[in-house]
PDBML (XML) file of the C-alpha atoms, coordinates in Angstrom:
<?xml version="1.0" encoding="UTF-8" ?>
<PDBx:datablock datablockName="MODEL"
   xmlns:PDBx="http://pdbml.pdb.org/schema/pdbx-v50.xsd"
   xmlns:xsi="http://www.w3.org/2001/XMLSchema-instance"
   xsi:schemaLocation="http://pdbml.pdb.org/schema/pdbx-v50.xsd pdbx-v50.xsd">
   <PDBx:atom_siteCategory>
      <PDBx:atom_site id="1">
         <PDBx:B_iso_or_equiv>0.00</PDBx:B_iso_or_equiv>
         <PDBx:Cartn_x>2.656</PDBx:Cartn_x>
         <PDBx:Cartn_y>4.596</PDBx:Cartn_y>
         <PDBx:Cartn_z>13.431</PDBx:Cartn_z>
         <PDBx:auth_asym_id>A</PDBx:auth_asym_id>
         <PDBx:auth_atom_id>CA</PDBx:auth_atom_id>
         <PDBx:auth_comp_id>UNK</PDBx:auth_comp_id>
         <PDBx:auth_seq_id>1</PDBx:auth_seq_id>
         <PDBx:group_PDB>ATOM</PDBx:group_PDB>
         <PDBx:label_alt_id xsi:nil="true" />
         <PDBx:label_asym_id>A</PDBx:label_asym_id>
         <PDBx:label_atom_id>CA</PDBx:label_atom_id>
         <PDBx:label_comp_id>UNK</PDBx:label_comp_id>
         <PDBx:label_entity_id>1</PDBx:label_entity_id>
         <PDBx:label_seq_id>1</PDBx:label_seq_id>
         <PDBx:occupancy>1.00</PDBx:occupancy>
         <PDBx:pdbx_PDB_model_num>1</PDBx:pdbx_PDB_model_num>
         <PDBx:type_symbol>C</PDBx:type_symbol>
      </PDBx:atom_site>
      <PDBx:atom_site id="2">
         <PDBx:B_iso_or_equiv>0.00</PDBx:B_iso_or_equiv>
         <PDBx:Cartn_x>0.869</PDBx:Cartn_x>
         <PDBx:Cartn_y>3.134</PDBx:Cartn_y>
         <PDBx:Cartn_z>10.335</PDBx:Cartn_z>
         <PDBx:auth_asym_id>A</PDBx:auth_asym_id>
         <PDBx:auth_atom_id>CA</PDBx:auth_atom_id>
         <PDBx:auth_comp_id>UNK</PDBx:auth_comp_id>
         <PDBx:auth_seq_id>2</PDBx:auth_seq_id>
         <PDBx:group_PDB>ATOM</PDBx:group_PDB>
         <PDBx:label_alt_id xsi:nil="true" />
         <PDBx:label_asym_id>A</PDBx:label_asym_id>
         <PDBx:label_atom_id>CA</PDBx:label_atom_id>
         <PDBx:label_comp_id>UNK</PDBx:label_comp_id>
         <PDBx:label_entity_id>1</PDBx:label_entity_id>
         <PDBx:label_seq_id>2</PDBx:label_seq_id>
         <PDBx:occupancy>1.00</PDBx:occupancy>
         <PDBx:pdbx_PDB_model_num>1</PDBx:pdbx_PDB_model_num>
         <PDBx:type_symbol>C</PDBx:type_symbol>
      </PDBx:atom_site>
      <PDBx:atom_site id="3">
         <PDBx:B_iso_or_equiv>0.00</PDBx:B_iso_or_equiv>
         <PDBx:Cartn_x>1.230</PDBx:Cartn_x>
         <PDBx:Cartn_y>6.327</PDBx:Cartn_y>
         <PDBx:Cartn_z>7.727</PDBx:Cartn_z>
         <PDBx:auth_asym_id>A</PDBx:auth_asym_id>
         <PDBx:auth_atom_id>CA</PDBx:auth_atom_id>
         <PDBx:auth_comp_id>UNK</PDBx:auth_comp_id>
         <PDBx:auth_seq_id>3</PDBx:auth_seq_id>
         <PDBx:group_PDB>ATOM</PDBx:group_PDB>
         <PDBx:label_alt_id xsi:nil="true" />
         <PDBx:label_asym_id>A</PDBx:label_asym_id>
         <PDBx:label_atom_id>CA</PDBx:label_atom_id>
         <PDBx:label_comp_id>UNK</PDBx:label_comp_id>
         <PDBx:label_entity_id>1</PDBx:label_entity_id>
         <PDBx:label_seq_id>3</PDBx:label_seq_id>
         <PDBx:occupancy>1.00</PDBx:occupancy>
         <PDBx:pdbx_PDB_model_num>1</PDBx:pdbx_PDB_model_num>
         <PDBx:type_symbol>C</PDBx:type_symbol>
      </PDBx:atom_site>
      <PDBx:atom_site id="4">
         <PDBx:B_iso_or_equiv>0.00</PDBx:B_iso_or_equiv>
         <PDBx:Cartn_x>-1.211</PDBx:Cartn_x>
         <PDBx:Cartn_y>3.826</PDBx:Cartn_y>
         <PDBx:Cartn_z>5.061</PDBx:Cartn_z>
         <PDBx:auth_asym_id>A</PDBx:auth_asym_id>
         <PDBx:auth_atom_id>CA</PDBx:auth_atom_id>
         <PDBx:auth_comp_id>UNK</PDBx:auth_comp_id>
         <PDBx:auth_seq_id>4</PDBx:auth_seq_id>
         <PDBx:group_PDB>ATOM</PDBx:group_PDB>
         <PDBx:label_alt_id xsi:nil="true" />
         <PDBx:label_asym_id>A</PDBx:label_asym_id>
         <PDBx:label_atom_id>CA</PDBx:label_atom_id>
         <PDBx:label_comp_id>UNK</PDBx:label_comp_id>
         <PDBx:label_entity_id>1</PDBx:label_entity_id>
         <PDBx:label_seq_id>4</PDBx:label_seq_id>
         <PDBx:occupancy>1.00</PDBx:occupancy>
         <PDBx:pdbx_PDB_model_num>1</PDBx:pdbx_PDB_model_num>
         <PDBx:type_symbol>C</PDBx:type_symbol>
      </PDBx:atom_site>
      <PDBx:atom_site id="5">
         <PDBx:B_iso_or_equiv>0.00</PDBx:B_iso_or_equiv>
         <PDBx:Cartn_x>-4.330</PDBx:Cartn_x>
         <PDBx:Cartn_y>6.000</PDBx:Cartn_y>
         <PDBx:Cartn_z>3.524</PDBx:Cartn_z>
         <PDBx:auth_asym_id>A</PDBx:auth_asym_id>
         <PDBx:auth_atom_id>CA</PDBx:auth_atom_id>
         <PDBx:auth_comp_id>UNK</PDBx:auth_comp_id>
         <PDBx:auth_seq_id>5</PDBx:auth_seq_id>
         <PDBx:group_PDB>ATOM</PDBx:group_PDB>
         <PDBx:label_alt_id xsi:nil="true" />
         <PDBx:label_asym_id>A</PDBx:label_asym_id>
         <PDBx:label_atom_id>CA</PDBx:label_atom_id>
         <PDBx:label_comp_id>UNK</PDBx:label_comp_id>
         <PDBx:label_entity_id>1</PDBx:label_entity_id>
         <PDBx:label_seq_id>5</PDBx:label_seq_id>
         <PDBx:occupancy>1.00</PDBx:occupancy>
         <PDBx:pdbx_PDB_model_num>1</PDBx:pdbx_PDB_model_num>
         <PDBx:type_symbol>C</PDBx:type_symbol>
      </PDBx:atom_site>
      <PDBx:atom_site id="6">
         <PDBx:B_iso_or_equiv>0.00</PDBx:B_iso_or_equiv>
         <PDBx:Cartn_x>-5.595</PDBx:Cartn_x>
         <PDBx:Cartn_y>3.042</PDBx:Cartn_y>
         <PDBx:Cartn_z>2.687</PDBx:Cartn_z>
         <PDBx:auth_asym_id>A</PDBx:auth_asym_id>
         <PDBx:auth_atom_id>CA</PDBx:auth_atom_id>
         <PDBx:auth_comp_id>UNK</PDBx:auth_comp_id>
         <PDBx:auth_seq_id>6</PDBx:auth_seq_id>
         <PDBx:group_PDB>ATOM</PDBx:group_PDB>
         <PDBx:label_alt_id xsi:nil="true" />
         <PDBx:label_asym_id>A</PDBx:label_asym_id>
         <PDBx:label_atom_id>CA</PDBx:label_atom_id>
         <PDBx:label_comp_id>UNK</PDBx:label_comp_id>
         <PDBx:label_entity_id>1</PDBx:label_entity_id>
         <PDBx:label_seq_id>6</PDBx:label_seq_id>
         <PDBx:occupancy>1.00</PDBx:occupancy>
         <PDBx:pdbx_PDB_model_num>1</PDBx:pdbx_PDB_model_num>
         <PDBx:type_symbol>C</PDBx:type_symbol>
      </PDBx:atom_site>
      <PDBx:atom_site id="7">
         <PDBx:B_iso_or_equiv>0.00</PDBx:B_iso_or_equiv>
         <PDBx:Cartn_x>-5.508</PDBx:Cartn_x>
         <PDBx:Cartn_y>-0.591</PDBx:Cartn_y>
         <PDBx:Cartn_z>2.351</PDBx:Cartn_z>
         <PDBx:auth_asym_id>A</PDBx:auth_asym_id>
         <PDBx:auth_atom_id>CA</PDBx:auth_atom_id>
         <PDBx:auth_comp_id>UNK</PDBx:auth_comp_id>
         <PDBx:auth_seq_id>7</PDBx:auth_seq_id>
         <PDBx:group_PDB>ATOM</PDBx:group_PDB>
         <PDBx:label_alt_id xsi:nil="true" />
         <PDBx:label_asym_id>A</PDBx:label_asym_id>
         <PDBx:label_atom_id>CA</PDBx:label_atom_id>
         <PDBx:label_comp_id>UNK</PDBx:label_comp_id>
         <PDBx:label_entity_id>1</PDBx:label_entity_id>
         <PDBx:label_seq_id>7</PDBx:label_seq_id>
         <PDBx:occupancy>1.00</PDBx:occupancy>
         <PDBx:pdbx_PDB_model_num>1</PDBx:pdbx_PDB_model_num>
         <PDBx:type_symbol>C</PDBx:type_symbol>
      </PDBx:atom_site>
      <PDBx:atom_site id="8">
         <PDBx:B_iso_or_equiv>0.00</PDBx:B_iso_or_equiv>
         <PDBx:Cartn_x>-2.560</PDBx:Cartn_x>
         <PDBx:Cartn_y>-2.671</PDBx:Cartn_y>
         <PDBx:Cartn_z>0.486</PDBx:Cartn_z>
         <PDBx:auth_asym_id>A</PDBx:auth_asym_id>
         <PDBx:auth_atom_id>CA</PDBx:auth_atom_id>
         <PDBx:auth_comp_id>UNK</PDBx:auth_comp_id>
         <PDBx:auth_seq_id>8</PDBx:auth_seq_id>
         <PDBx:group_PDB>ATOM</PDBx:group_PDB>
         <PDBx:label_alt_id xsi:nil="true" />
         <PDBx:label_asym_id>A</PDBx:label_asym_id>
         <PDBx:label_atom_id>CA</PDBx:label_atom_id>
         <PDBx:label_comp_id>UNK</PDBx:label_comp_id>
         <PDBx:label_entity_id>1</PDBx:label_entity_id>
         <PDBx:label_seq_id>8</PDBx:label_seq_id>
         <PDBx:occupancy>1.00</PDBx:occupancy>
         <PDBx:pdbx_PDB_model_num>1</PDBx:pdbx_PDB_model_num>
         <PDBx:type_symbol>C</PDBx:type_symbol>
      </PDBx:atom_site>
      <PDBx:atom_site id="9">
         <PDBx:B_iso_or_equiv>0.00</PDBx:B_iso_or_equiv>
         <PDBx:Cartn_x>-2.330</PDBx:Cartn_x>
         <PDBx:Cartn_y>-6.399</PDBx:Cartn_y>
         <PDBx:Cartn_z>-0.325</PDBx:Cartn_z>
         <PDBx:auth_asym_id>A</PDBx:auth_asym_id>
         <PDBx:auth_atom_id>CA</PDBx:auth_atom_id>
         <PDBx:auth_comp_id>UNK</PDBx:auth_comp_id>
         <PDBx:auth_seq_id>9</PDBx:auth_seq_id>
         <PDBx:group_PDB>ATOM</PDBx:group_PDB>
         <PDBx:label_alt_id xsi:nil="true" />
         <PDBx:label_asym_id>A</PDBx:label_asym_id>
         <PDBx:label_atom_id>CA</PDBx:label_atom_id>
         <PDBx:label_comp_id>UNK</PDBx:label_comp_id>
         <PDBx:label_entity_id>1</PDBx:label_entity_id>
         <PDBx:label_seq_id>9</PDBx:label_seq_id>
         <PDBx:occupancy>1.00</PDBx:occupancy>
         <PDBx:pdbx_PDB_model_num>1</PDBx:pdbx_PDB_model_num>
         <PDBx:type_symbol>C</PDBx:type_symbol>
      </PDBx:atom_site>
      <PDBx:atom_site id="10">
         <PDBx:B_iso_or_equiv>0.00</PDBx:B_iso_or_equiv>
         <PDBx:Cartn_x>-0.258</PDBx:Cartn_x>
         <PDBx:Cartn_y>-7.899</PDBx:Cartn_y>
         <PDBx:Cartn_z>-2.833</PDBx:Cartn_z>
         <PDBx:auth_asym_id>A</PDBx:auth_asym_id>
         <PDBx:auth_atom_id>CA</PDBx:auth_atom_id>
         <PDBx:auth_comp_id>UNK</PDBx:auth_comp_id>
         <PDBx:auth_seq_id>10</PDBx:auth_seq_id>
         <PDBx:group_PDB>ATOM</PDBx:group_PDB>
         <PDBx:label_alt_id xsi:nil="true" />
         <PDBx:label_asym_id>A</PDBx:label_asym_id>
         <PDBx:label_atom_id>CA</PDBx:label_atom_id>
         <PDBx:label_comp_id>UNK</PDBx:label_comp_id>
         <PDBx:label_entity_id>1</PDBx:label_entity_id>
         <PDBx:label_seq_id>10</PDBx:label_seq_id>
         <PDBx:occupancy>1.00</PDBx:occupancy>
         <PDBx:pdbx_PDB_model_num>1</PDBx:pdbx_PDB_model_num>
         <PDBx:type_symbol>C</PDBx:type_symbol>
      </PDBx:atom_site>
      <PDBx:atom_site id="11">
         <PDBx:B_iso_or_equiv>0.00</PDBx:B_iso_or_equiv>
         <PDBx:Cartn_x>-1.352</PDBx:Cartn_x>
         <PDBx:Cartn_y>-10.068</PDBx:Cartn_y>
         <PDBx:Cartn_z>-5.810</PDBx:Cartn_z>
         <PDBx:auth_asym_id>A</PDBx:auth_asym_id>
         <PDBx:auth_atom_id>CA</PDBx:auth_atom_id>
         <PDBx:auth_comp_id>UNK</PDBx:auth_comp_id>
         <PDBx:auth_seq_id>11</PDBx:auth_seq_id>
         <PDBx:group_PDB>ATOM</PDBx:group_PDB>
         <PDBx:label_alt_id xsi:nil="true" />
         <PDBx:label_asym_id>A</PDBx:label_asym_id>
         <PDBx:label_atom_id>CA</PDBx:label_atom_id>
         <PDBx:label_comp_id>UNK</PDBx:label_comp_id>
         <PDBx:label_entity_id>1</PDBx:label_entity_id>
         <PDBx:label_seq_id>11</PDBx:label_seq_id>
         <PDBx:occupancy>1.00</PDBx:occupancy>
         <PDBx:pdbx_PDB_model_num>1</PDBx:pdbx_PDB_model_num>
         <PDBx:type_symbol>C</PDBx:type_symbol>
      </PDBx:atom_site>
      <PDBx:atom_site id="12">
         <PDBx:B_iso_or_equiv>0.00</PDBx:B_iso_or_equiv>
         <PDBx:Cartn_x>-0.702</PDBx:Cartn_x>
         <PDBx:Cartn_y>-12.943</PDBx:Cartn_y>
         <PDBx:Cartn_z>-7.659</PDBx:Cartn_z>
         <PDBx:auth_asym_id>A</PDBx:auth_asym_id>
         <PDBx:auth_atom_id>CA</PDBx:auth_atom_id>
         <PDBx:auth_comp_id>UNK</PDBx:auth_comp_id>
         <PDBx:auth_seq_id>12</PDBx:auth_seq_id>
         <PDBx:group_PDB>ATOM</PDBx:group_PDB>
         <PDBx:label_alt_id xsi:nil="true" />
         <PDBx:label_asym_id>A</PDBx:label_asym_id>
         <PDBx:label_atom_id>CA</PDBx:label_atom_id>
         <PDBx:label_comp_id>UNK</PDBx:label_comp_id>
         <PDBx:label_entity_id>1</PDBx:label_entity_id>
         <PDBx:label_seq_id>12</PDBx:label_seq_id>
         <PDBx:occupancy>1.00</PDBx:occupancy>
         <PDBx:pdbx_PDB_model_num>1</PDBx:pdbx_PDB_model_num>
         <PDBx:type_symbol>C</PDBx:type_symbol>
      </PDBx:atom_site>
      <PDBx:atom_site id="13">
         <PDBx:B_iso_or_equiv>0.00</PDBx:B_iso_or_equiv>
         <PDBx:Cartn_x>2.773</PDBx:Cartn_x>
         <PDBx:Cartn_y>-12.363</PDBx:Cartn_y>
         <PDBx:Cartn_z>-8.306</PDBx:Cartn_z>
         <PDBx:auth_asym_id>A</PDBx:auth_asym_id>
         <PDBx:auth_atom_id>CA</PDBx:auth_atom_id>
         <PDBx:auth_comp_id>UNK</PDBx:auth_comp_id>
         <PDBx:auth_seq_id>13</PDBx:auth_seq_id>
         <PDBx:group_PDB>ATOM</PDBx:group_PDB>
         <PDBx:label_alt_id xsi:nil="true" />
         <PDBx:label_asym_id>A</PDBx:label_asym_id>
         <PDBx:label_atom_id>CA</PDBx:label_atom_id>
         <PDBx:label_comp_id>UNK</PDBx:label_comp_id>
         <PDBx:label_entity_id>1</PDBx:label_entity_id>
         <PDBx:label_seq_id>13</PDBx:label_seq_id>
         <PDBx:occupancy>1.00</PDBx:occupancy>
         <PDBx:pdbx_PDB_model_num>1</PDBx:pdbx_PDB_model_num>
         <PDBx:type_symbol>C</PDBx:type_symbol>
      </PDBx:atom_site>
      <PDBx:atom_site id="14">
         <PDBx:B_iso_or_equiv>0.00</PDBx:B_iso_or_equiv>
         <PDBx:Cartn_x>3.880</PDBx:Cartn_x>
         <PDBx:Cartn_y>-10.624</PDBx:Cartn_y>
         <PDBx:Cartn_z>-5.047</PDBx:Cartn_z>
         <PDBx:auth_asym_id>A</PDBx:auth_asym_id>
         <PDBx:auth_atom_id>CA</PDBx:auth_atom_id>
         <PDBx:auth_comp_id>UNK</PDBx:auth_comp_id>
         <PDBx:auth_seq_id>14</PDBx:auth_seq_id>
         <PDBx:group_PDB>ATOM</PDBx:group_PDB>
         <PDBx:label_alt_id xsi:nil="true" />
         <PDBx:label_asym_id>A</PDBx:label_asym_id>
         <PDBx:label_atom_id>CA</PDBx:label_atom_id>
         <PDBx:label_comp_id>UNK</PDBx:label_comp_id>
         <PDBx:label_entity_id>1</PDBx:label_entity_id>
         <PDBx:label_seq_id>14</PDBx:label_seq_id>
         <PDBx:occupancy>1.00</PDBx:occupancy>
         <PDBx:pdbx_PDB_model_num>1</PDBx:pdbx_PDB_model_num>
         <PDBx:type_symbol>C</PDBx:type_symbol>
      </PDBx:atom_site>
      <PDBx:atom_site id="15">
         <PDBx:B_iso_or_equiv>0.00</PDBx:B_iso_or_equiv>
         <PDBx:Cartn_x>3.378</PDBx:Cartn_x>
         <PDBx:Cartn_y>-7.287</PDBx:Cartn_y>
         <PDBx:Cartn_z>-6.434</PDBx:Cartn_z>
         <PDBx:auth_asym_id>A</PDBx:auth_asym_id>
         <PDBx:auth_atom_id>CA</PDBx:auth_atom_id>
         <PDBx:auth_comp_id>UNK</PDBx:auth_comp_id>
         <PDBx:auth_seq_id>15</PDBx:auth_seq_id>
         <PDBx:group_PDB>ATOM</PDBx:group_PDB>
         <PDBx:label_alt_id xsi:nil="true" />
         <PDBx:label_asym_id>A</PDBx:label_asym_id>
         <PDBx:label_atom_id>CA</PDBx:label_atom_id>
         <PDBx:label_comp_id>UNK</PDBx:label_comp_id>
         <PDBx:label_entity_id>1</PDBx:label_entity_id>
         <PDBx:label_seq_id>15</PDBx:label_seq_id>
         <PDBx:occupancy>1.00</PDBx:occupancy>
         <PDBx:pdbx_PDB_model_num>1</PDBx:pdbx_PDB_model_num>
         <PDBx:type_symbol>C</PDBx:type_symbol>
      </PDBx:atom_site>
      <PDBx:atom_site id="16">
         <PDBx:B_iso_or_equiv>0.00</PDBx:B_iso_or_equiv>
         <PDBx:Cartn_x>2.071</PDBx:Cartn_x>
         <PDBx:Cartn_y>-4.193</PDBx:Cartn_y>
         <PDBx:Cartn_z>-4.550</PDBx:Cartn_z>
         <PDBx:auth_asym_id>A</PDBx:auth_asym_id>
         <PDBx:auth_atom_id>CA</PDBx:auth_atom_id>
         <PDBx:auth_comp_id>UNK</PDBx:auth_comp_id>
         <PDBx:auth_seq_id>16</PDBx:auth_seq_id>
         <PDBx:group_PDB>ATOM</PDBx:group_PDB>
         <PDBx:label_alt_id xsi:nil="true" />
         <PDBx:label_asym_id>A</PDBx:label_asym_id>
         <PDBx:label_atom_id>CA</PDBx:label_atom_id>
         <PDBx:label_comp_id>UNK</PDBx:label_comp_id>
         <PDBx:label_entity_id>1</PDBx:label_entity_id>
         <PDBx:label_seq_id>16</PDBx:label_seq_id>
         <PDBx:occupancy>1.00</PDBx:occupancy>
         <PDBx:pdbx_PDB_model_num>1</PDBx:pdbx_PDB_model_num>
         <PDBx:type_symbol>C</PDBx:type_symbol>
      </PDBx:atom_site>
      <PDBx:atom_site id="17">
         <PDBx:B_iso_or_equiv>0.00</PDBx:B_iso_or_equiv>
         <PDBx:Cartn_x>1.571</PDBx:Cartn_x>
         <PDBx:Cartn_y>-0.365</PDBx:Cartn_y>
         <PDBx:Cartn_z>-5.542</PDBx:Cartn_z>
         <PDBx:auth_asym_id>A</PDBx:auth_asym_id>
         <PDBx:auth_atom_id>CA</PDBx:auth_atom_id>
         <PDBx:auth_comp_id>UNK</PDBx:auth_comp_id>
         <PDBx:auth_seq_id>17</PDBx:auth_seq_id>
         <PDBx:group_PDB>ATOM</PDBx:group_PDB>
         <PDBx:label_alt_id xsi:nil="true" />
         <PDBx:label_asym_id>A</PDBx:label_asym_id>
         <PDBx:label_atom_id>CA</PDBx:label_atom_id>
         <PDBx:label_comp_id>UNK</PDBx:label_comp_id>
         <PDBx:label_entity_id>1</PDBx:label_entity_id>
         <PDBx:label_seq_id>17</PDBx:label_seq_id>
         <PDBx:occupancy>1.00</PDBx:occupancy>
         <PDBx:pdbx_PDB_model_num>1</PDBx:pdbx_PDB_model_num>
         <PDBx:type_symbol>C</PDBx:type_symbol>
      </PDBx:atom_site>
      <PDBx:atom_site id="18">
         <PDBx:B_iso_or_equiv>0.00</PDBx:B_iso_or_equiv>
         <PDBx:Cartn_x>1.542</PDBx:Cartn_x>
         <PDBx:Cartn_y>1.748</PDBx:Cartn_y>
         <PDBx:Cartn_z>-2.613</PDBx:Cartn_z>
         <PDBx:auth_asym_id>A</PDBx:auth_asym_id>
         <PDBx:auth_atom_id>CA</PDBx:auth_atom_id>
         <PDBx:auth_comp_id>UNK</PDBx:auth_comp_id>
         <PDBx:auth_seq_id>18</PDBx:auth_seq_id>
         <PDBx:group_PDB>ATOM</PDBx:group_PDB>
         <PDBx:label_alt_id xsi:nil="true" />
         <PDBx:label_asym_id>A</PDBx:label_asym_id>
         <PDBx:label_atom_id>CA</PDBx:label_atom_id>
         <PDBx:label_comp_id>UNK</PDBx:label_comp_id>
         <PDBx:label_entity_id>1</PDBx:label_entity_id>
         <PDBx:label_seq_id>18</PDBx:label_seq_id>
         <PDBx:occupancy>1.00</PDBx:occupancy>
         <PDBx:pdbx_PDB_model_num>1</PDBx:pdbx_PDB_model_num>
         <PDBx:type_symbol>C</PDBx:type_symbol>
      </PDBx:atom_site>
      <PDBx:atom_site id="19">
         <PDBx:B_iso_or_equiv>0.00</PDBx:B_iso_or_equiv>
         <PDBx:Cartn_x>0.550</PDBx:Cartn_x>
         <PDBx:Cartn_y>5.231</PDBx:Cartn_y>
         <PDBx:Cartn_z>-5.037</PDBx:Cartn_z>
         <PDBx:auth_asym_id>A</PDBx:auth_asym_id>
         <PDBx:auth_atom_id>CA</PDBx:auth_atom_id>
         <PDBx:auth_comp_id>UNK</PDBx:auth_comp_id>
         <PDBx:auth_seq_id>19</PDBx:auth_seq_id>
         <PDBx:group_PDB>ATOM</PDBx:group_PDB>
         <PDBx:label_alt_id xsi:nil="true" />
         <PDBx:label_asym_id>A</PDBx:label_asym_id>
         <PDBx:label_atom_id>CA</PDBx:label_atom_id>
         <PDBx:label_comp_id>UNK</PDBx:label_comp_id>
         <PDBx:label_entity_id>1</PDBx:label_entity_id>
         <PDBx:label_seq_id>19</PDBx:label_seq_id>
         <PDBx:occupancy>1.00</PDBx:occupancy>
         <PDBx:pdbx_PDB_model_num>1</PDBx:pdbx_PDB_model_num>
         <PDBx:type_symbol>C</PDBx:type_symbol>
      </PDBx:atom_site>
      <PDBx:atom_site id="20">
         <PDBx:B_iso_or_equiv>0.00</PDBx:B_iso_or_equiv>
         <PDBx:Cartn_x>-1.396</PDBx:Cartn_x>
         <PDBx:Cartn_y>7.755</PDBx:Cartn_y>
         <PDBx:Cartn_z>-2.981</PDBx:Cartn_z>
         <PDBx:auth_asym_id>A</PDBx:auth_asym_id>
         <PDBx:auth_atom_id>CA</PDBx:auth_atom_id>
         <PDBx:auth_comp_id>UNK</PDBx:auth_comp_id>
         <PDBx:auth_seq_id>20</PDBx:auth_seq_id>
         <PDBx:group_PDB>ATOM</PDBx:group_PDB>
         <PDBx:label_alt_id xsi:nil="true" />
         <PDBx:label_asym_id>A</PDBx:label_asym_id>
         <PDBx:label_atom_id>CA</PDBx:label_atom_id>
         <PDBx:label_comp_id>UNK</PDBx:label_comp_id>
         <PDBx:label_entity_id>1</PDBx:label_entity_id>
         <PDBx:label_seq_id>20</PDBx:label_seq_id>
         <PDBx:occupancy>1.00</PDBx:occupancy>
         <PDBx:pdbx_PDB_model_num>1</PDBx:pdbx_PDB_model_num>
         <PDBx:type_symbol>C</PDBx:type_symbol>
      </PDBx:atom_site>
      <PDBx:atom_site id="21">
         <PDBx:B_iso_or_equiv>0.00</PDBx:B_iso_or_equiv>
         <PDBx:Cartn_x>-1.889</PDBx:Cartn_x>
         <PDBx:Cartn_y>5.347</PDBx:Cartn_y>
         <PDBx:Cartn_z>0.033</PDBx:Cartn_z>
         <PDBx:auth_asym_id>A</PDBx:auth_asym_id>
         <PDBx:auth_atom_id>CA</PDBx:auth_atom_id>
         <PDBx:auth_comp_id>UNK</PDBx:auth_comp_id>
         <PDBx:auth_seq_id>21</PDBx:auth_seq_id>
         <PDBx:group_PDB>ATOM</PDBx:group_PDB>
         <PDBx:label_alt_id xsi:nil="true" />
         <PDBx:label_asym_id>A</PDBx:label_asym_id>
         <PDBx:label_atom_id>CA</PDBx:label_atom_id>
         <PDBx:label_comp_id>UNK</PDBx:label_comp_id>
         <PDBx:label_entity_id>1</PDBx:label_entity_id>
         <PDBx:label_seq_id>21</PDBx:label_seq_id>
         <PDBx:occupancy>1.00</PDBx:occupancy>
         <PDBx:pdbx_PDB_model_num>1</PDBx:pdbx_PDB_model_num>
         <PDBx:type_symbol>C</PDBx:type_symbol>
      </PDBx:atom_site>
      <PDBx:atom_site id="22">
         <PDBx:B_iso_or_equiv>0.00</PDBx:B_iso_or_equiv>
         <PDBx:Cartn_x>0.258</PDBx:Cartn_x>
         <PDBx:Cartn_y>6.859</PDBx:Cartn_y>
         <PDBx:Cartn_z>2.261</PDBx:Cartn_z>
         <PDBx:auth_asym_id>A</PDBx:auth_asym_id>
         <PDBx:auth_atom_id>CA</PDBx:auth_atom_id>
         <PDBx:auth_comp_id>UNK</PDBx:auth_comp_id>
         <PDBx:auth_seq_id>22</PDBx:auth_seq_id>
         <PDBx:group_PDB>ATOM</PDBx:group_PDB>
         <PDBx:label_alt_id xsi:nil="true" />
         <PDBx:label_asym_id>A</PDBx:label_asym_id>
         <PDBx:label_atom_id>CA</PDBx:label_atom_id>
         <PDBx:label_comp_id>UNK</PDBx:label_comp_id>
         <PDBx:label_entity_id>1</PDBx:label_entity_id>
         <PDBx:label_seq_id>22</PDBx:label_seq_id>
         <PDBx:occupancy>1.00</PDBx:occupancy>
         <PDBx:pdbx_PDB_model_num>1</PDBx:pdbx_PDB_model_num>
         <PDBx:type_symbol>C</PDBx:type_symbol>
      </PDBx:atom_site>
      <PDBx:atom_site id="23">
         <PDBx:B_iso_or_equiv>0.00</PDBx:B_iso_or_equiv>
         <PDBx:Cartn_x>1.416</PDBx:Cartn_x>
         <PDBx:Cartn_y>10.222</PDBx:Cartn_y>
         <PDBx:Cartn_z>3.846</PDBx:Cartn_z>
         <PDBx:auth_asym_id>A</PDBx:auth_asym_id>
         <PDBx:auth_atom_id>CA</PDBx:auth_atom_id>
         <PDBx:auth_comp_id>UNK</PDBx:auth_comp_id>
         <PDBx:auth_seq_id>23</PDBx:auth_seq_id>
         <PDBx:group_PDB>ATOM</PDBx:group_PDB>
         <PDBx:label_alt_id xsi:nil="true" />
         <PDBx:label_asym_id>A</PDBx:label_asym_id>
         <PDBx:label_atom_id>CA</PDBx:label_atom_id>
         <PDBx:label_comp_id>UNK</PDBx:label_comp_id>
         <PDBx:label_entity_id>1</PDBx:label_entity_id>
         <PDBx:label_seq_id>23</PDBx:label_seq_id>
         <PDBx:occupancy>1.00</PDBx:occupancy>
         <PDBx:pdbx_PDB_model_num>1</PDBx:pdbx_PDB_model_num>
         <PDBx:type_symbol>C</PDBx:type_symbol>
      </PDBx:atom_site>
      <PDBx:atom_site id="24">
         <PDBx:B_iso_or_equiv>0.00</PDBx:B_iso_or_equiv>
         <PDBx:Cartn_x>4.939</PDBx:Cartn_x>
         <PDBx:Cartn_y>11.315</PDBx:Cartn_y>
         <PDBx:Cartn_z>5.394</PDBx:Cartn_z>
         <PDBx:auth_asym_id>A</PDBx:auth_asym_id>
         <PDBx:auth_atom_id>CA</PDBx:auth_atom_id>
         <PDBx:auth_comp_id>UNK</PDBx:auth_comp_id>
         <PDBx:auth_seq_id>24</PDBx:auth_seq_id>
         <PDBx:group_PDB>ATOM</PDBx:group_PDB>
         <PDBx:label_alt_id xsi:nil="true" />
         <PDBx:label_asym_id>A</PDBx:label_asym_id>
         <PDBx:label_atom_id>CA</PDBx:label_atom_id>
         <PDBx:label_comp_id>UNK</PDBx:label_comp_id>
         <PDBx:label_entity_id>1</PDBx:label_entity_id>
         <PDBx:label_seq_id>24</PDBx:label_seq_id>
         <PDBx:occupancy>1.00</PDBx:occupancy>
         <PDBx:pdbx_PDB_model_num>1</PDBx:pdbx_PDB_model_num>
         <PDBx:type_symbol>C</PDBx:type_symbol>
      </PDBx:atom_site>
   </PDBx:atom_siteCategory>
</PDBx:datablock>
């Protein structure tokens, strides 16, 4: 089960933040 709030990507340099986009 996807747990994701909301939608991720990653940018330029690979990076992603996942803050507040997901629940336990």
């Amino acid at each position: 089960s996807s747990i994701m709030t909301g939608t991720v990507t990653t940018v330029a340099n690979g990076a992603f933040t996942l803050t507040g986009k997901y629940t336990c």
